[in-house]
Protein backbone atom coordinates (compact mmCIF):
# COMPACT_ATOMS: atom_id res chain seq x y z
CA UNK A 1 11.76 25.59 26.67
CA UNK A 2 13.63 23.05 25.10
CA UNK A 3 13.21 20.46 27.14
CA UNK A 4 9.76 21.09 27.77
CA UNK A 5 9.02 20.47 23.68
CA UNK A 6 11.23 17.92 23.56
CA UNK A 7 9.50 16.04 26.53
CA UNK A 8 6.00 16.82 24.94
CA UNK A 9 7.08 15.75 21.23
CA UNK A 10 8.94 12.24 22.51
CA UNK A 11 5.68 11.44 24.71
CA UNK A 12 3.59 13.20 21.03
CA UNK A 13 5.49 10.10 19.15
CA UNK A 14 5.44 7.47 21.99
CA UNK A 15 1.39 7.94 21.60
CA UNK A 16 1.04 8.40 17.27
CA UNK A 17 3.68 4.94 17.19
CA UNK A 18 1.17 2.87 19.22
CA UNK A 19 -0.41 -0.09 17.31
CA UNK A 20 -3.89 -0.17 16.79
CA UNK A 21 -6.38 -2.50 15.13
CA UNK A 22 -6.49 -1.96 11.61
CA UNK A 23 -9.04 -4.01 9.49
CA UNK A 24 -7.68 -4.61 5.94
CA UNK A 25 -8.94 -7.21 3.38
CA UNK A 26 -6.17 -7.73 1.52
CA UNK A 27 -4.38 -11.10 2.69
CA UNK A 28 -0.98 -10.54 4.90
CA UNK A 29 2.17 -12.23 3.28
CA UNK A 30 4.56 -14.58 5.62
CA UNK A 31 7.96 -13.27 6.50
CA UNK A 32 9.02 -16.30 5.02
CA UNK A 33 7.09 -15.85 1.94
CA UNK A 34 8.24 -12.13 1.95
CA UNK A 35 12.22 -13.52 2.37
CA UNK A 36 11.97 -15.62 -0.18
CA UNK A 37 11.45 -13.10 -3.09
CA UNK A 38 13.25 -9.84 -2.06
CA UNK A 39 16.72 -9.10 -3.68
CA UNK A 40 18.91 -5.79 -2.07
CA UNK A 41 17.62 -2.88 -2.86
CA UNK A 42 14.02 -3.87 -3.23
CA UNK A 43 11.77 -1.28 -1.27
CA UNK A 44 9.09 -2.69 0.88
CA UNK A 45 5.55 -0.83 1.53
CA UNK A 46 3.55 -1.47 4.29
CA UNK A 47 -0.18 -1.12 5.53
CA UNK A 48 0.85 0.39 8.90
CA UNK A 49 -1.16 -0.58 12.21
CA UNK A 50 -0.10 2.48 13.98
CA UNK A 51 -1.93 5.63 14.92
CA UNK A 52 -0.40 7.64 13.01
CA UNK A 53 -0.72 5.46 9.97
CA UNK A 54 -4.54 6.26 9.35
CA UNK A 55 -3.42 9.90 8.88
CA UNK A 56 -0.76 9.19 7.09
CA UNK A 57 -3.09 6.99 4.25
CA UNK A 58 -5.56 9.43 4.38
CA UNK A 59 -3.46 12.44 3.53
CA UNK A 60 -1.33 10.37 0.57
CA UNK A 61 -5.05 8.77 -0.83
CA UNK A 62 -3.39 5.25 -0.32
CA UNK A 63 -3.16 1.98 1.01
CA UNK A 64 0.55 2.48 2.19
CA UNK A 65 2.12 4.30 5.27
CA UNK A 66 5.11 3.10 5.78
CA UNK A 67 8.61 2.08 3.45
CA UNK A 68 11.90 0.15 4.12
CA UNK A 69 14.57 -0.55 2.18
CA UNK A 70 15.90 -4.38 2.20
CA UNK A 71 19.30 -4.42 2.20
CA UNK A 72 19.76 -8.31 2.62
CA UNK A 73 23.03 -9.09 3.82
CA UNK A 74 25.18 -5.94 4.03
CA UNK A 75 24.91 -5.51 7.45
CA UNK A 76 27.23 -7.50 9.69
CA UNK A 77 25.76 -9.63 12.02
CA UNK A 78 22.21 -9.19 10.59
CA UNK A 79 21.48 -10.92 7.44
CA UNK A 80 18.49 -10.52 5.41
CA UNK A 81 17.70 -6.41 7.25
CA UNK A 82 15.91 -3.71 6.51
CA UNK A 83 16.71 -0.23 6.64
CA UNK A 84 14.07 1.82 7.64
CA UNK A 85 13.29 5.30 9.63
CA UNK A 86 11.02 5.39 13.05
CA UNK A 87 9.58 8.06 14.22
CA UNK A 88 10.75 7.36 17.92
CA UNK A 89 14.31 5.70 17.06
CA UNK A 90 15.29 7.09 14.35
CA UNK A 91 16.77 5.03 11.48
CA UNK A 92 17.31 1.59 12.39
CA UNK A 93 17.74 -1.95 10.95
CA UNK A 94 14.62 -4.22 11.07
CA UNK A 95 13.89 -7.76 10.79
CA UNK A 96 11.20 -9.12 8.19
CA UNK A 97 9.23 -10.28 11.65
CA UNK A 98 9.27 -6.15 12.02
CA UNK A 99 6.30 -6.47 8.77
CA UNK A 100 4.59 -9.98 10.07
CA UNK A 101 1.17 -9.89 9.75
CA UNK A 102 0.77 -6.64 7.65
CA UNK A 103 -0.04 -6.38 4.08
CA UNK A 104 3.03 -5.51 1.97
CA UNK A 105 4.13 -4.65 -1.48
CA UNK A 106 7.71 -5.23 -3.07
CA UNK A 107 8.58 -2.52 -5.52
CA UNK A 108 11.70 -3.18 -7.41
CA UNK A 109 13.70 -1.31 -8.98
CA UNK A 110 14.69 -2.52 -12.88
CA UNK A 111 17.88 -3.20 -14.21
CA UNK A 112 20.58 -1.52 -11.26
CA UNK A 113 24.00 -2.26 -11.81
CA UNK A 114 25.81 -4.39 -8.84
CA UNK A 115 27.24 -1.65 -8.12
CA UNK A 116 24.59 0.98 -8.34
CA UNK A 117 22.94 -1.48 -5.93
CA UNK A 118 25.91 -1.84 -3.56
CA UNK A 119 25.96 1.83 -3.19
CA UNK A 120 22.17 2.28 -2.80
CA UNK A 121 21.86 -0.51 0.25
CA UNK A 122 25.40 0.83 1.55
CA UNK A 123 24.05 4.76 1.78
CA UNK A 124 20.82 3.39 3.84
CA UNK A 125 22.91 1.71 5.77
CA UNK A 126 25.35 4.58 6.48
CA UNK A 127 22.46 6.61 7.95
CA UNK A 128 21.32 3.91 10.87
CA UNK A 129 21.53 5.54 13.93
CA UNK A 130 20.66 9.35 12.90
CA UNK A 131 17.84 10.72 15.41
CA UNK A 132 15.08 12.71 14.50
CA UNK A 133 14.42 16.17 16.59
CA UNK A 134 11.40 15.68 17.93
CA UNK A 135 10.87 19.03 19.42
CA UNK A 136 8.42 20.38 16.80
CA UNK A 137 5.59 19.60 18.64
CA UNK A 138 3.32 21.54 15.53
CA UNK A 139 4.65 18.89 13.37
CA UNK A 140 4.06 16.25 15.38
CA UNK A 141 0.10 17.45 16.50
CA UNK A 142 -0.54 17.64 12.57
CA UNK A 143 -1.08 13.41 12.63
CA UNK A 144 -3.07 13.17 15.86
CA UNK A 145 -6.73 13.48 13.69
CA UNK A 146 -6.71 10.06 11.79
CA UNK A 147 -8.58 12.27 9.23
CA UNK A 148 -7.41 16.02 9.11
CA UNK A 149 -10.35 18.20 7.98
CA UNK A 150 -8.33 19.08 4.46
CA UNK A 151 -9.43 19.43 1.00
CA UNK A 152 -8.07 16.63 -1.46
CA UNK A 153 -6.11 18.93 -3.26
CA UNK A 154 -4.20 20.39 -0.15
CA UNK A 155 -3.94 16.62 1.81
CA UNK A 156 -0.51 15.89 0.31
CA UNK A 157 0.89 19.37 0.55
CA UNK A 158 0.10 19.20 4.12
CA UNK A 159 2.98 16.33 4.55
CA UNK A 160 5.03 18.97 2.81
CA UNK A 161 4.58 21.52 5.07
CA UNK A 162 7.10 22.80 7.06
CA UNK A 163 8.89 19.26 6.44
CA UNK A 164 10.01 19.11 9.88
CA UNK A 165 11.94 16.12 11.59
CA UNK A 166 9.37 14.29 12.09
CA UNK A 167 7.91 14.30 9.05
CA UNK A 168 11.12 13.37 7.53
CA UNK A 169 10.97 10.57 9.67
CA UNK A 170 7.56 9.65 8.36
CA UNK A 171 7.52 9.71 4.99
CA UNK A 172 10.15 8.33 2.70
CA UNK A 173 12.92 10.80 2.51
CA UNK A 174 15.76 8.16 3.35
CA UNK A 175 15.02 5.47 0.46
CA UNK A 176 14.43 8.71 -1.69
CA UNK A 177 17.79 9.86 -1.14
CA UNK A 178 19.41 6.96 -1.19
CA UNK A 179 18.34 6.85 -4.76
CA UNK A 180 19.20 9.61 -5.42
CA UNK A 181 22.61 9.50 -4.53
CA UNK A 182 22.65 6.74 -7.73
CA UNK A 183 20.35 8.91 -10.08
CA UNK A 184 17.96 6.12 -10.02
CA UNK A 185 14.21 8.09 -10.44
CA UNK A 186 11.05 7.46 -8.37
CA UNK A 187 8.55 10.37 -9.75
CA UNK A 188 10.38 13.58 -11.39
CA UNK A 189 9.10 16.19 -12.58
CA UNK A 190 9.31 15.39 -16.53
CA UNK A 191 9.46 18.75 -19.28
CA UNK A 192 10.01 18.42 -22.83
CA UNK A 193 11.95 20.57 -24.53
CA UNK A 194 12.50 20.23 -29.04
CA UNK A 195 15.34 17.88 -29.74
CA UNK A 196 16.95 19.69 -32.74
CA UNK A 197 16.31 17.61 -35.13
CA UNK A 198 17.03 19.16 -38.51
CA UNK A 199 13.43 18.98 -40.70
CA UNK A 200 11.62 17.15 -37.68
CA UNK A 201 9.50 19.39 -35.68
CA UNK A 202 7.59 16.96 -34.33
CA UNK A 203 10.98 15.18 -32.00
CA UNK A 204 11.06 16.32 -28.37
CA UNK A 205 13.45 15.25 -25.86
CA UNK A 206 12.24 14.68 -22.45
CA UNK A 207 13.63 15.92 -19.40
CA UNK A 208 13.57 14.62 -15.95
CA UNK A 209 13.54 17.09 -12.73
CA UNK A 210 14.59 15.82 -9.73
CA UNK A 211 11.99 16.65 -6.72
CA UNK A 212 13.44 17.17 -3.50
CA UNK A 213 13.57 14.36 -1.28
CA UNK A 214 11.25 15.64 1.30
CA UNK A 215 8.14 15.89 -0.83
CA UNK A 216 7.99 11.76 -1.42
CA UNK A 217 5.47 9.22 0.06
CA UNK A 218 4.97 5.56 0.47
CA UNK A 219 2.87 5.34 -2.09
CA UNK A 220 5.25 7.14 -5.11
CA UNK A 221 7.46 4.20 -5.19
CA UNK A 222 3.95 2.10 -5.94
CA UNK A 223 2.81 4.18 -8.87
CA UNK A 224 6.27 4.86 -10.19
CA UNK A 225 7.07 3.96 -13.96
CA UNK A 226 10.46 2.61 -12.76
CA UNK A 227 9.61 0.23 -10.00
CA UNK A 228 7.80 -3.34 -10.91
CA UNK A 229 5.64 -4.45 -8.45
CA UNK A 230 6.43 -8.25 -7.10
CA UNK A 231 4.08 -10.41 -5.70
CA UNK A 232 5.10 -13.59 -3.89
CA UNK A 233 2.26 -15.52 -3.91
CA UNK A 234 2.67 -15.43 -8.24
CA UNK A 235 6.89 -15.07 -7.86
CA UNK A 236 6.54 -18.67 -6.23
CA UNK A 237 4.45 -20.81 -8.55
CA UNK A 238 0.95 -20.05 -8.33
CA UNK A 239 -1.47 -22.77 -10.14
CA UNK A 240 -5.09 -21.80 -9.89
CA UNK A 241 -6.09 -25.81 -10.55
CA UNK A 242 -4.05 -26.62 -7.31
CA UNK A 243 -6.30 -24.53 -5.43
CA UNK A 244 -8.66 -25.71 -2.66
CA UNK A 245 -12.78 -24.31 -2.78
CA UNK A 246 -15.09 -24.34 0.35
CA UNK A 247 -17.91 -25.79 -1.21
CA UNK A 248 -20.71 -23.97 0.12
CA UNK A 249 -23.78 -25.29 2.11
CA UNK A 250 -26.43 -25.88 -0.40
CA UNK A 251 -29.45 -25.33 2.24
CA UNK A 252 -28.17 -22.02 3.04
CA UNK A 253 -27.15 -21.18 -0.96
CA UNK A 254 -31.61 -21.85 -1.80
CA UNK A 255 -32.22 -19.36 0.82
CA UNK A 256 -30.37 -16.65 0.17
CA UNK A 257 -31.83 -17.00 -3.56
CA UNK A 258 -34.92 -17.52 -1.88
CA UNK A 259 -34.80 -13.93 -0.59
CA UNK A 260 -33.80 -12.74 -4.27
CA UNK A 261 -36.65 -11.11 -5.53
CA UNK A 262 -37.77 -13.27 -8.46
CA UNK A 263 -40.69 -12.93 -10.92
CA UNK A 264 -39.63 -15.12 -13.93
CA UNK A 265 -42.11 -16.64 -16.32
CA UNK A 266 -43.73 -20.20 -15.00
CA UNK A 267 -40.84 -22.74 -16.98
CA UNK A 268 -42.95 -25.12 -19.24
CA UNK A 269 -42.57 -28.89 -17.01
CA UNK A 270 -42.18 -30.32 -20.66
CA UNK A 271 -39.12 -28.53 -21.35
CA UNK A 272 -37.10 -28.52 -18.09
CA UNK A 273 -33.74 -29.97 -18.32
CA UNK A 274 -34.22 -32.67 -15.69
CA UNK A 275 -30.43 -33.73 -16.28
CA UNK A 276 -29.68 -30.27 -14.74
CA UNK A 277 -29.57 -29.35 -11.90
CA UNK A 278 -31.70 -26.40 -10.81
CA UNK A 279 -31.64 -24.02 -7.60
CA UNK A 280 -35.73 -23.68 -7.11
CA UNK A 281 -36.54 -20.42 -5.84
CA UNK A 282 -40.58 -19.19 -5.14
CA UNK A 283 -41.86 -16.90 -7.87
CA UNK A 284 -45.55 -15.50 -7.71
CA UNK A 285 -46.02 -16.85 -11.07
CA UNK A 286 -46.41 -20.04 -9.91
CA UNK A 287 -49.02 -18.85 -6.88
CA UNK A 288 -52.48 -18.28 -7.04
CA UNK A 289 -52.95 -14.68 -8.04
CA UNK A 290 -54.01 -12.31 -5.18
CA UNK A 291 -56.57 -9.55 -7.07
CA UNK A 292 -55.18 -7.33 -4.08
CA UNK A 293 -51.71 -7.69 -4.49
CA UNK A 294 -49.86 -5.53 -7.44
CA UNK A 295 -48.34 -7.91 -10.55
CA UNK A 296 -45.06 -8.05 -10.91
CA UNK A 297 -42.08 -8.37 -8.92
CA UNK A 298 -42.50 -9.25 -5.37
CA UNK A 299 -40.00 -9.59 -1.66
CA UNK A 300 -40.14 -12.42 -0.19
């Protein structure tokens, strides 16, 4: 029996890992690009192109299916990797090339010690190599409907449950616990409880809860307090008067106002601008009147 689900699940996660075409209109960012402004211990999101990414986006309400960790050079023999877990080989180290061609987000963490950040890149690192179990085939079969059939309010809980292998593998359980392990927070549970302040009744101290590590997503590290987002494009110099317009085709600018539906008053010819330049555009104002057609606005 257990090689029969194990069989099943590996072929299960052969078939949910294949790429597919995903249509996105947000711009894709250059490995190179992407290189250039990550720093250890930056967390990387990703607009997956697998199968099992349209589930995955649809369940969490967001853009993101997929995480890594960059963990520049603290891997021998592999500078500038990522840390990051596959459903098929388990955690691994990955190459920026790994994210070429998909839209990303860097989510930094603020202010980390050197050594908070040592330890954070060196835990990630110290889990390369673990396998996930891939014989829980009900796990697994969860992700093969792009779009699961599940009220909003139940679509994240269904990552949640049972929080098999697989899922682990999935969602971001290994960059959660890797922060963890320095008591850096992503999204806890926050209480407040009254401070003790002699005559102030109004002081409350807040309390954070940690959340286990199973329950976290791609897109919690995005709409975390404690993670800026980067964005190479601005982290690089951007100058809006450097940039470069198409200037559009005037002929084919007249008619799509031409198809506008227009009904302005008929412009005095004394009082036009002739200095300006004007996009002419036929009004029925202008026309003789038709006693069968209604005033007013018309489609051309």
């Amino acid at each position: 029996m257990d090689f029969f689900c194990s069989t099943v699940g590996r072929r299960l996660a052969h078939f949910l890992s294949a790429r597919v075409e995903v249509r996105t209109i947000a711009p894709a960012t250059s490995s190179s690009l992407l290189l250039s402004c990550l720093i250890p211990g930056d967390v990387i999101l990703v607009e997956g192109n697998t199968r099992i990414s349209g589930a995955i986006r649809y369940l969490t309400q967001s853009t993101w299916s997929h995480a890594a960790l960059f963990v520049g050079d603290h891997v021998a023999g592999r500078p500038r990797a990522f840390v990051e877990a596959d459903l098929v080989e388990g955690v691994r180290i990955a190459g920026a090339d790994q994210f070429e061609g998909l839209n990303t987000r860097i989510c930094r963490p603020v202010g980390l010690t050197d050594g908070d950040r040592t330890r954070l890149c060196q835990f990630a690192i110290s889990r390369v190599g673990q396998q996930y179990d891939l014989r829980n085939i009900i796990d697994l079969a969860r992700y093969l409907l792009p779009t699961p059939p599940v009220p909003q309010r139940f679509r994240r809980k269904l990552l949640a449950l049972g929080s098999g292998s697989p899922t682990r593998a999935i969602c971001s359980t290994l960059i959660a616990l890797a922060f963890q392990e320095i008591g850096y927070p992503i999204l806890p549970g926050v209480h407040r409880e009254k401070a003790g302040v002699p005559g102030c009744d109004a002081c409350f101290d807040e309390i954070l809860s940690v959340r286990h590590h199973s329950l976290f997503v791609p897109r919690d590290f995005d709409v975390s307090p404690y993670f800026a987002i980067v964005k190479p494009t601005i982290e690089v110099g951007f100058d809006y008067l450097t940039l470069m317009w198409e200037v559009a085709d005037a002929r084919s600018s007249a008619q799509e106002v031409e198809a506008m539906v227009v009904a302005p008053r008929c412009a005095d010819p004394h009082t036009v601008d002739h200095e300006r330049p004007v996009l002419h555009a036929r009004t029925s104002c202008c026309e003789p009147e038709d006693p069968e057609r209604p005033a007013g606005r018309r489609l051309i």
